[in-house]
N, C-alpha and C. Protein backbone atom coordinates (compact mmCIF):
# COMPACT_ATOMS: atom_id res chain seq x y z
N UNK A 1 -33.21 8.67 6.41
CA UNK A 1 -32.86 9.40 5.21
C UNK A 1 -33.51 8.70 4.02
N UNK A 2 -34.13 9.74 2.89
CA UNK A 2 -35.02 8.87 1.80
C UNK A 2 -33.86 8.74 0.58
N UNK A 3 -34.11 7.88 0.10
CA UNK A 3 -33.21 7.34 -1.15
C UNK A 3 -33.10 8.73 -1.75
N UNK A 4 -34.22 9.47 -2.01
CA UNK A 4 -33.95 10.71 -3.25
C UNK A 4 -32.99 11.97 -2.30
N UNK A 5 -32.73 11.95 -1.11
CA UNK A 5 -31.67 12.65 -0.25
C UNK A 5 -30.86 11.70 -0.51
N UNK A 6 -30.30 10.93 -0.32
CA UNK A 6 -29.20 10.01 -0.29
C UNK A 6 -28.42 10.21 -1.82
N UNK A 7 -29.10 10.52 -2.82
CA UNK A 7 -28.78 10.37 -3.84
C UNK A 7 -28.16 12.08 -3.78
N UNK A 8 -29.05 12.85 -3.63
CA UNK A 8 -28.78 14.50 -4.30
C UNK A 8 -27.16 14.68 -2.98
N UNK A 9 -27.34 14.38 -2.06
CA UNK A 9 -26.41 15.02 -1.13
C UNK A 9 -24.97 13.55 -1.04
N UNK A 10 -25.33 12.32 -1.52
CA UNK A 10 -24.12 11.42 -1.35
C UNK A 10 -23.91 11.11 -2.57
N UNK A 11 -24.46 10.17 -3.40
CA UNK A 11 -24.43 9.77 -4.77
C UNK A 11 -23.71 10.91 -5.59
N UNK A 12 -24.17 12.38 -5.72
CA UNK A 12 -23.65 13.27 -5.85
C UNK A 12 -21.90 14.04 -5.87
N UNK A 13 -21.61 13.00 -5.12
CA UNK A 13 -20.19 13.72 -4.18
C UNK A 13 -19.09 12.60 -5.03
N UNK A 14 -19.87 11.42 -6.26
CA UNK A 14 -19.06 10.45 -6.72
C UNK A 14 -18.08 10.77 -7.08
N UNK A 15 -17.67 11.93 -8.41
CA UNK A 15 -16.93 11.89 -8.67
C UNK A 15 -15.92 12.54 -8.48
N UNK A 16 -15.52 13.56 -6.81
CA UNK A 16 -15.08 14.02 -6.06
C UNK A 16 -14.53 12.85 -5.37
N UNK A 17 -15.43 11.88 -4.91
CA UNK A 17 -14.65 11.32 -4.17
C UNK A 17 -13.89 9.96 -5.00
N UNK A 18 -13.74 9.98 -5.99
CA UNK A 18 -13.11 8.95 -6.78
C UNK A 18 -11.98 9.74 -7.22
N UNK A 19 -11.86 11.21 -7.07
CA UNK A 19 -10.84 11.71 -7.41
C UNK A 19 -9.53 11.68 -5.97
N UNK A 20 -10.25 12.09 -5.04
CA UNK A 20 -9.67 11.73 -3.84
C UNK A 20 -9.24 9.92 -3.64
N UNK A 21 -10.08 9.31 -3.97
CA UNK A 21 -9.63 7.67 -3.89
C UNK A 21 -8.32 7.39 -4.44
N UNK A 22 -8.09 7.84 -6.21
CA UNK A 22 -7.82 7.70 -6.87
C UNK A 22 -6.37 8.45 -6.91
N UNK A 23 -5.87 9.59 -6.07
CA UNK A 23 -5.08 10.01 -5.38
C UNK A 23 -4.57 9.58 -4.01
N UNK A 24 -4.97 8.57 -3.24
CA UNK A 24 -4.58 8.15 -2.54
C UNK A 24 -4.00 6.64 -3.06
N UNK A 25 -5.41 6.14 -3.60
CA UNK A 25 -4.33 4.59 -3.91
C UNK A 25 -4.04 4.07 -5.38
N UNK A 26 -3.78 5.68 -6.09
CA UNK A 26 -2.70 5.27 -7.88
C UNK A 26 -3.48 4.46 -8.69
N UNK A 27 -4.83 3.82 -8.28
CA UNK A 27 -5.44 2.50 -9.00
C UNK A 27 -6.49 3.05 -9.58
N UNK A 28 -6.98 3.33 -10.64
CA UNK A 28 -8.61 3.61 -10.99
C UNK A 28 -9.59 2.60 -10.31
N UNK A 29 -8.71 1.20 -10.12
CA UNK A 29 -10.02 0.06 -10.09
C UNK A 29 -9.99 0.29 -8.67
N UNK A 30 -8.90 0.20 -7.88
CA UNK A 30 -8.81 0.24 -6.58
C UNK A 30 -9.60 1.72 -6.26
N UNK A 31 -9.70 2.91 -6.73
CA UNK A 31 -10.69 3.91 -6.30
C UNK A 31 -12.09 3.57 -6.53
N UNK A 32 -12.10 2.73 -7.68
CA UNK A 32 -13.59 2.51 -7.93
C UNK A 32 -14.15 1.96 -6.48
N UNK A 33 -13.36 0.93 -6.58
CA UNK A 33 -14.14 -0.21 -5.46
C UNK A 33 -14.02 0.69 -3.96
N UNK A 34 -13.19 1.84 -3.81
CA UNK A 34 -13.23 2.38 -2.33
C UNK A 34 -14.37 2.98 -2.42
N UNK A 35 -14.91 4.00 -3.31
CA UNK A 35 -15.78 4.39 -4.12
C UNK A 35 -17.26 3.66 -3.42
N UNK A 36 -16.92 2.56 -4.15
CA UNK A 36 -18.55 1.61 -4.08
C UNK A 36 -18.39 1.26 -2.53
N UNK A 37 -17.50 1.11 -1.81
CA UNK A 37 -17.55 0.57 -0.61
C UNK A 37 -17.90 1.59 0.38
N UNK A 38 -17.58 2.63 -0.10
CA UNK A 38 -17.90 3.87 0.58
C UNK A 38 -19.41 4.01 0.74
N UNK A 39 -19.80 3.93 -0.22
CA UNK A 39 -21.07 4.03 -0.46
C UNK A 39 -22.43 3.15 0.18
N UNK A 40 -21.53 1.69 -0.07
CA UNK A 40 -22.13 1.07 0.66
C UNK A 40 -22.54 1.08 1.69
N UNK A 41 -21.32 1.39 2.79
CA UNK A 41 -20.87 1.52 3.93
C UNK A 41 -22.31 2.69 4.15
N UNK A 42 -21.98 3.71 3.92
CA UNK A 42 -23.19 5.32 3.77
C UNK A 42 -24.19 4.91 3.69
N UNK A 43 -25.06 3.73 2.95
CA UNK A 43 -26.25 3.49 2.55
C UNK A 43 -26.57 2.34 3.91
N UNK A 44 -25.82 1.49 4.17
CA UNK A 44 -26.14 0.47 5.04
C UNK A 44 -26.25 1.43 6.43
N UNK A 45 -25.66 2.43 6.75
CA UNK A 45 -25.32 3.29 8.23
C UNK A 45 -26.23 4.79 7.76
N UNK A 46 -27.41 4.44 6.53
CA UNK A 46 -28.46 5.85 6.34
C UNK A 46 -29.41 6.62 7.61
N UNK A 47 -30.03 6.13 8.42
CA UNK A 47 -30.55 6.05 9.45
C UNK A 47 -29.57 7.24 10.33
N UNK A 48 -28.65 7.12 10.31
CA UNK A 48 -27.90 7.99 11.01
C UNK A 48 -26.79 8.97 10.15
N UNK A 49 -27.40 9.15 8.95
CA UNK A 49 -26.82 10.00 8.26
C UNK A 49 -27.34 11.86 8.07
N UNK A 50 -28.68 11.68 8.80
CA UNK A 50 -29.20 12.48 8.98
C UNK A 50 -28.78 13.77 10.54
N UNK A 51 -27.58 13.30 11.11
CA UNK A 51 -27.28 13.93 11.84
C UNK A 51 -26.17 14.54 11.11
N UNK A 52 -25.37 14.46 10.27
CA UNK A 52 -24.28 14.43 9.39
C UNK A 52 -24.44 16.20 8.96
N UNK A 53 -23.90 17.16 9.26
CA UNK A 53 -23.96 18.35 8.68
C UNK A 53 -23.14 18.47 7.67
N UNK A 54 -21.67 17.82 7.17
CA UNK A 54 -20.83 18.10 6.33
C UNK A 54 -20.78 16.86 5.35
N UNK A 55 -21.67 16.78 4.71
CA UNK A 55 -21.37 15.19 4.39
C UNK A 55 -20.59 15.14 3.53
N UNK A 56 -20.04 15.94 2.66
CA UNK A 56 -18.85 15.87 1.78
C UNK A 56 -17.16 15.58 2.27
N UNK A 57 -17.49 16.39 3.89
CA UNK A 57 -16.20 16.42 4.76
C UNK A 57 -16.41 14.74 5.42
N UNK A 58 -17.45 14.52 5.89
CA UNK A 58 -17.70 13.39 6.18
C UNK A 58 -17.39 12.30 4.84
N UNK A 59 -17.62 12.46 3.97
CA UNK A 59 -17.45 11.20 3.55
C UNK A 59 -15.85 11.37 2.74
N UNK A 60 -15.42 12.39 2.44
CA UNK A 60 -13.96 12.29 2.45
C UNK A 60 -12.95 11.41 3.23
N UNK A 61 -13.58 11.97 4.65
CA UNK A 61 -13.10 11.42 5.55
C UNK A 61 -12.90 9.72 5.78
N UNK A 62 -14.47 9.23 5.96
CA UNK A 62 -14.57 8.31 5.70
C UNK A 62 -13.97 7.34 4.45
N UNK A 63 -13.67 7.96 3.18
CA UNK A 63 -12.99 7.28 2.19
C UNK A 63 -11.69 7.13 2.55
N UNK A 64 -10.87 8.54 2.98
CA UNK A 64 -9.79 8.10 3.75
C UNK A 64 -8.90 6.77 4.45
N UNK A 65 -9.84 6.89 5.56
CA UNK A 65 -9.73 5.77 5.98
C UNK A 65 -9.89 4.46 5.55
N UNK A 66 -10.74 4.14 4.66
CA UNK A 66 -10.98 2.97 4.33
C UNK A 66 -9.90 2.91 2.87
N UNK A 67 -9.68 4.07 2.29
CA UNK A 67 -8.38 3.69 1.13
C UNK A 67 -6.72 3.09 2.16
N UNK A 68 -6.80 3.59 3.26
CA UNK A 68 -5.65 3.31 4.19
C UNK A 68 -5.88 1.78 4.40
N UNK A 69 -7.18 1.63 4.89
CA UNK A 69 -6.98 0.08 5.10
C UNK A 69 -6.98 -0.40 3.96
N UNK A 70 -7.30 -0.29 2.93
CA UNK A 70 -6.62 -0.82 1.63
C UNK A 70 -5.33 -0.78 1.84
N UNK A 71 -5.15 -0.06 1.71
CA UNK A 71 -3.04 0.05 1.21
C UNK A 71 -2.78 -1.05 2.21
N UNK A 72 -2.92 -1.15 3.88
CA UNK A 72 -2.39 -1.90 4.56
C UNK A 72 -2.80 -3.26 4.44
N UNK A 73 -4.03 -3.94 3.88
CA UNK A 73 -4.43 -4.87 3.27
C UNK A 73 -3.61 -5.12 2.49
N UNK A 74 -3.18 -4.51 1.77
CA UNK A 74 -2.47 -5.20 0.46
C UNK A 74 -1.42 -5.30 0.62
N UNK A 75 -0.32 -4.69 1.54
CA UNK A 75 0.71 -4.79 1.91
C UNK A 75 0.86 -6.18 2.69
N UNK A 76 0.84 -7.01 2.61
CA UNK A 76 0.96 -8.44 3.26
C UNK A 76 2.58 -9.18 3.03
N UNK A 77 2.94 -8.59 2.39
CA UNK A 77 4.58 -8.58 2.40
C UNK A 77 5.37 -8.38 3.89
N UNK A 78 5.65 -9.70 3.77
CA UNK A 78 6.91 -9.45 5.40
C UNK A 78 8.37 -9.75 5.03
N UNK A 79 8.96 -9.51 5.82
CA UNK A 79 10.80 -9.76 6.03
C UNK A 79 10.73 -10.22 7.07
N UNK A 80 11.01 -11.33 7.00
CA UNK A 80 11.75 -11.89 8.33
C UNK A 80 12.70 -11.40 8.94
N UNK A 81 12.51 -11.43 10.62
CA UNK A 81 13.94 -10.81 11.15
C UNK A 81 14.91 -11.18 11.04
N UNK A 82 14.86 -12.84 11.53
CA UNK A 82 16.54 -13.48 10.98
C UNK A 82 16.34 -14.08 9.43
N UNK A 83 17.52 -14.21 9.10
CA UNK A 83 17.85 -15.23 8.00
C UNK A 83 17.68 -16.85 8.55
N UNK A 84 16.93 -17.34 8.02
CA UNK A 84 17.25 -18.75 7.61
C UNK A 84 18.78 -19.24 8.02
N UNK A 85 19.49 -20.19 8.91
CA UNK A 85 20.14 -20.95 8.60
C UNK A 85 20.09 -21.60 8.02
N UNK A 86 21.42 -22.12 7.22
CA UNK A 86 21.96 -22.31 6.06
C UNK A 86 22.45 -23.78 6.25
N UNK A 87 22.57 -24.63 4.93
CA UNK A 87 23.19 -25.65 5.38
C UNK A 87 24.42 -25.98 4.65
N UNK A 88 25.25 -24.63 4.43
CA UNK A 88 26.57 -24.55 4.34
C UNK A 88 27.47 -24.82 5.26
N UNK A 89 28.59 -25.17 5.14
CA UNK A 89 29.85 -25.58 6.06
C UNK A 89 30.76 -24.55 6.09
N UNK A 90 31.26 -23.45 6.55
CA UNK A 90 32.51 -23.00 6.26
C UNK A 90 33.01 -22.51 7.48
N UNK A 91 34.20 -22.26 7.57
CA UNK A 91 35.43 -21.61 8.49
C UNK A 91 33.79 -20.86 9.37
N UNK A 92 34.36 -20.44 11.14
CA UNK A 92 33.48 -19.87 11.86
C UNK A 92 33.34 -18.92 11.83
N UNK A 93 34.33 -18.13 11.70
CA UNK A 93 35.11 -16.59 11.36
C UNK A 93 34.35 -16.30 10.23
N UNK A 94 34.59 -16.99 8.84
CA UNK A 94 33.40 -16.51 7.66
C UNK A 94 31.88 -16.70 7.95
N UNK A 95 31.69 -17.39 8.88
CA UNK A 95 30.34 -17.44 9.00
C UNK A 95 29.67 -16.68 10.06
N UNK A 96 30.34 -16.09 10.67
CA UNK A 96 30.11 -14.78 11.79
C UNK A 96 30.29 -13.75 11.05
N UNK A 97 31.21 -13.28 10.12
CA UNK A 97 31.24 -12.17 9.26
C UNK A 97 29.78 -12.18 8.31
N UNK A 98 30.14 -13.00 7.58
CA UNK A 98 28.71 -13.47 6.36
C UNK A 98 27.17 -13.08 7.16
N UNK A 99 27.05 -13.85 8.60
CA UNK A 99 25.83 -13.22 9.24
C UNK A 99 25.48 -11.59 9.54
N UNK A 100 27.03 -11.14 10.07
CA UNK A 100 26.50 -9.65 10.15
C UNK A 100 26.39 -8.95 9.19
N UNK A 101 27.16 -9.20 7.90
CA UNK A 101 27.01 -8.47 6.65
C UNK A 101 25.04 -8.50 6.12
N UNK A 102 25.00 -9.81 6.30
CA UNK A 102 23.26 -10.01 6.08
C UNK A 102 22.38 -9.55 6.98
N UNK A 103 22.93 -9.36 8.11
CA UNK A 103 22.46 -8.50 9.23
C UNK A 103 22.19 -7.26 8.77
N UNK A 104 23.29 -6.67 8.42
CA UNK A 104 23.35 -5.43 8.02
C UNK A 104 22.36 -4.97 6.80
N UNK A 105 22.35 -5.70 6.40
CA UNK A 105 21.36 -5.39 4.96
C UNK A 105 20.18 -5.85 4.96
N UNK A 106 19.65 -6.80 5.92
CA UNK A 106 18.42 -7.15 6.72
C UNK A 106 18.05 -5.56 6.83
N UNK A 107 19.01 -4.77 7.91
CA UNK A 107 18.20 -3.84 8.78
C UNK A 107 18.55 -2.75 7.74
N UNK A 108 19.37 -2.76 7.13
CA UNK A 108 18.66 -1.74 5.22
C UNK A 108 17.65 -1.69 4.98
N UNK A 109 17.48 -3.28 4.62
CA UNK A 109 15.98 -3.27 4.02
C UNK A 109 14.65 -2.83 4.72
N UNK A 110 14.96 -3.22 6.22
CA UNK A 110 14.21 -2.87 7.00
C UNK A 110 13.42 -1.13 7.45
N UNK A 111 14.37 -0.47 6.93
CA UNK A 111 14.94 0.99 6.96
C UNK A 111 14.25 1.73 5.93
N UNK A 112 14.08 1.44 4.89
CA UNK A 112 13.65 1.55 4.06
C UNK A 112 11.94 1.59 3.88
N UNK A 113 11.43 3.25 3.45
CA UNK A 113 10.25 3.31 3.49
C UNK A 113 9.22 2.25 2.76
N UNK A 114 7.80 1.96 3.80
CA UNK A 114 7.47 0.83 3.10
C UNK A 114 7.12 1.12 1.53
N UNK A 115 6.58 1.88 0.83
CA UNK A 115 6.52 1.53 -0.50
C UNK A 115 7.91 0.88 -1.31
N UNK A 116 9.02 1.32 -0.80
CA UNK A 116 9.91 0.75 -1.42
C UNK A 116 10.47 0.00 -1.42
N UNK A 117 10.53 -1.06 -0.05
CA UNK A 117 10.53 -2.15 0.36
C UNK A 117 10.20 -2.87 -0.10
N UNK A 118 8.13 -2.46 -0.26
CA UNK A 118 7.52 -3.56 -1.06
C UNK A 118 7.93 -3.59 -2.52
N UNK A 119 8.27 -2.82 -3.08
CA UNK A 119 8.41 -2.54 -4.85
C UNK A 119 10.10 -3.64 -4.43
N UNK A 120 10.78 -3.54 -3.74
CA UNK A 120 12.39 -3.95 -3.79
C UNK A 120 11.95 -5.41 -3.42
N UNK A 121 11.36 -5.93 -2.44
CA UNK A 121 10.98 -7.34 -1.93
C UNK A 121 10.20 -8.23 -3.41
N UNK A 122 9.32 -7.60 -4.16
CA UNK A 122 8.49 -8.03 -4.92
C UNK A 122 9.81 -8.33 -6.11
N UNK A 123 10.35 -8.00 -6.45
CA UNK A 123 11.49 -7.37 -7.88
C UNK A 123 12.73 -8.69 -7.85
N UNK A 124 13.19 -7.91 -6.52
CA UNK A 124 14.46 -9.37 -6.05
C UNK A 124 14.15 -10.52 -5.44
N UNK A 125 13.16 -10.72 -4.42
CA UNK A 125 13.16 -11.70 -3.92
C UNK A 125 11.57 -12.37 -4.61
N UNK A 126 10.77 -11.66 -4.97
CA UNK A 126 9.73 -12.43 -5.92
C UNK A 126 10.19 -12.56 -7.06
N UNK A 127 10.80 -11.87 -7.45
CA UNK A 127 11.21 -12.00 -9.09
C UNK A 127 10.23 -11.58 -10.12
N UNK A 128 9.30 -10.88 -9.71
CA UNK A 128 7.65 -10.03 -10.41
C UNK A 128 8.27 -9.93 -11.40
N UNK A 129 7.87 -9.24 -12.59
CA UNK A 129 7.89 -8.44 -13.50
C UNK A 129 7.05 -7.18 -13.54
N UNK A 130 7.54 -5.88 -13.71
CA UNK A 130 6.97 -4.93 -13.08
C UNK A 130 5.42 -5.11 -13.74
N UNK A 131 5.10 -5.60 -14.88
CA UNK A 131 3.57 -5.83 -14.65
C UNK A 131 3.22 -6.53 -13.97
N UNK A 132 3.33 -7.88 -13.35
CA UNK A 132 2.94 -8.91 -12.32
C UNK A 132 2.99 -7.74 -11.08
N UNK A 133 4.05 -6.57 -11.01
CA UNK A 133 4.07 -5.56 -9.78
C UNK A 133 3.08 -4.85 -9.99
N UNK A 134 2.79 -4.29 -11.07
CA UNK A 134 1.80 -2.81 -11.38
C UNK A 134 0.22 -3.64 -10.96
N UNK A 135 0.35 -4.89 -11.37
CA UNK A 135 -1.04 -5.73 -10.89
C UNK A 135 -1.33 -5.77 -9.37
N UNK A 136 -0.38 -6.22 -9.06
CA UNK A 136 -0.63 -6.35 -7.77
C UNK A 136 -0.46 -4.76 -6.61
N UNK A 137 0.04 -3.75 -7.03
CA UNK A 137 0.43 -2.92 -6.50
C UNK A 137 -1.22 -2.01 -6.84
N UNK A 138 -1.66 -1.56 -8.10
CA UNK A 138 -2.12 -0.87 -8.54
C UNK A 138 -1.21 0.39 -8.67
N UNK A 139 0.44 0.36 -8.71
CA UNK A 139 1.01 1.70 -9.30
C UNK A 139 1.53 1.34 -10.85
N UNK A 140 1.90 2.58 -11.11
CA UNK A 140 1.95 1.98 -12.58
C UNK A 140 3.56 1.60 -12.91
N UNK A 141 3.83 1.68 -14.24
CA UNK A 141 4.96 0.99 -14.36
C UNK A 141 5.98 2.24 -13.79
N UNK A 142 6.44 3.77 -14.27
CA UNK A 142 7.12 4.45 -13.89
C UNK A 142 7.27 4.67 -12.93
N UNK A 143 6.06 4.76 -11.94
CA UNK A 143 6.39 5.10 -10.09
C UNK A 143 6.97 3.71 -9.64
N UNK A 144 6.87 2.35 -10.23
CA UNK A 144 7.83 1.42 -9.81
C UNK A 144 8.97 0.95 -10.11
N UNK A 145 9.32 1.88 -11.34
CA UNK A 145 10.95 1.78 -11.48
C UNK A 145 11.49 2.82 -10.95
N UNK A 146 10.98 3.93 -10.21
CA UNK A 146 11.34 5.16 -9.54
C UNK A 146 11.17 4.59 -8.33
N UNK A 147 10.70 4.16 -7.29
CA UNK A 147 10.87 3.28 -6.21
C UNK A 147 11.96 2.60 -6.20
N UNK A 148 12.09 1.61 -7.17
CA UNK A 148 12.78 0.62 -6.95
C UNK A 148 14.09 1.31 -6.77
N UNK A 149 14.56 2.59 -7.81
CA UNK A 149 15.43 2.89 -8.40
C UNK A 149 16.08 3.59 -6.97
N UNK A 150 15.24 4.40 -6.58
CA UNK A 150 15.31 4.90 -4.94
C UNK A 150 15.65 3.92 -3.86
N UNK A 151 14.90 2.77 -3.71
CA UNK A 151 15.44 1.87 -2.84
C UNK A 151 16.61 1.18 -3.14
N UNK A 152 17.02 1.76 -4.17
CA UNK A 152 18.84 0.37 -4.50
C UNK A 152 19.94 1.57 -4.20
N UNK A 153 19.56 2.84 -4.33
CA UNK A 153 20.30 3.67 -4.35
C UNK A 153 20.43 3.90 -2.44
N UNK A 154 19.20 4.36 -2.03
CA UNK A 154 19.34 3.80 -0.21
C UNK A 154 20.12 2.96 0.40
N UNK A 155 19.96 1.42 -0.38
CA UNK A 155 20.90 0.91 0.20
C UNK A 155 22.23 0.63 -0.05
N UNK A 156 22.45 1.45 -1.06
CA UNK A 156 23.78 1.63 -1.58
C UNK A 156 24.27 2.68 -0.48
N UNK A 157 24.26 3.50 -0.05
CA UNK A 157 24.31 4.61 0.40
C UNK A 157 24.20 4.12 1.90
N UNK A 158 23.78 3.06 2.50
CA UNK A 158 23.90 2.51 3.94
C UNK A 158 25.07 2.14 4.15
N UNK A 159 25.90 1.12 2.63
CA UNK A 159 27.04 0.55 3.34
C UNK A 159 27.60 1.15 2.78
């Protein structure tokens, strides 16, 4: 494939597919860069772009996927299954109760779709500030007090 095809039939399709990026992962910067990676990706694999009949469907596609492995990239947030033992002392009875109650709200949290998990994990147990969140998330400030607001109400609603 010659650069001046590459350009009229892919280069072409930019700002289509930054609109699609940009709908999948809430970030302008984060669409940019799926954007350029896309592209990359298209230009380094040209040679065999020439079998390609839909290349708009094709490279949708292809952005797709690679905005997904974004999201799951960035999601690097875990919960541990158990809690930590503790190096409190108390009665056995409170401390068999106290575990399943944290049990219980372990597998809340667990329950809980991942965007809101991550927005609820980042908030309480990082202590973010929803800009330190909107940074690291690429959502903005309202879809993460609407998350959050959703995930406290979930687990209100478990016990």
């Amino acid at each position: 494939m010659t650069e001046q095809r590459f350009h009229s039939e892919y280069i072409a399709l930019a700002d289509i597919l930054y609109r699609v990026a940009f709908f999948i992962l809430e970030s302008e910067a984060e669409a940019e860069d799926a954007v350029q990676e896309l592209f990359l990706k298209l230009w380094e694999e040209r040679g065999r772009l020439d079998d390609v009949r839909q290349p708009k469907a094709y490279c949708i596609r292809m952005l797709r996927n690679l905005c997904l492995d974004r999201m799951r990239r960035s999601q690097h947030l875990t919960f541990p299954d158990r809690l930590p033992e503790t190096g409190f002392s108390c009665a056995q009875d409170d401390e068999v109760d106290g575990r399943r109650r944290l049990d219980k709200v372990l597998e809340a949290v667990k329950s809980l779709p991942e965007r809101q998990r991550q927005v609820l994990l980042m908030r309480t147990v990082q202590g973010l500030s929803y800009e330190e969140m909107a940074a690291a998330t690429g959502m903005n400030y309202l879809t993460l007090r609407v998350l959050l607001s959703q995930a406290r109400k979930r687990l209100k609603s478990i016990q």
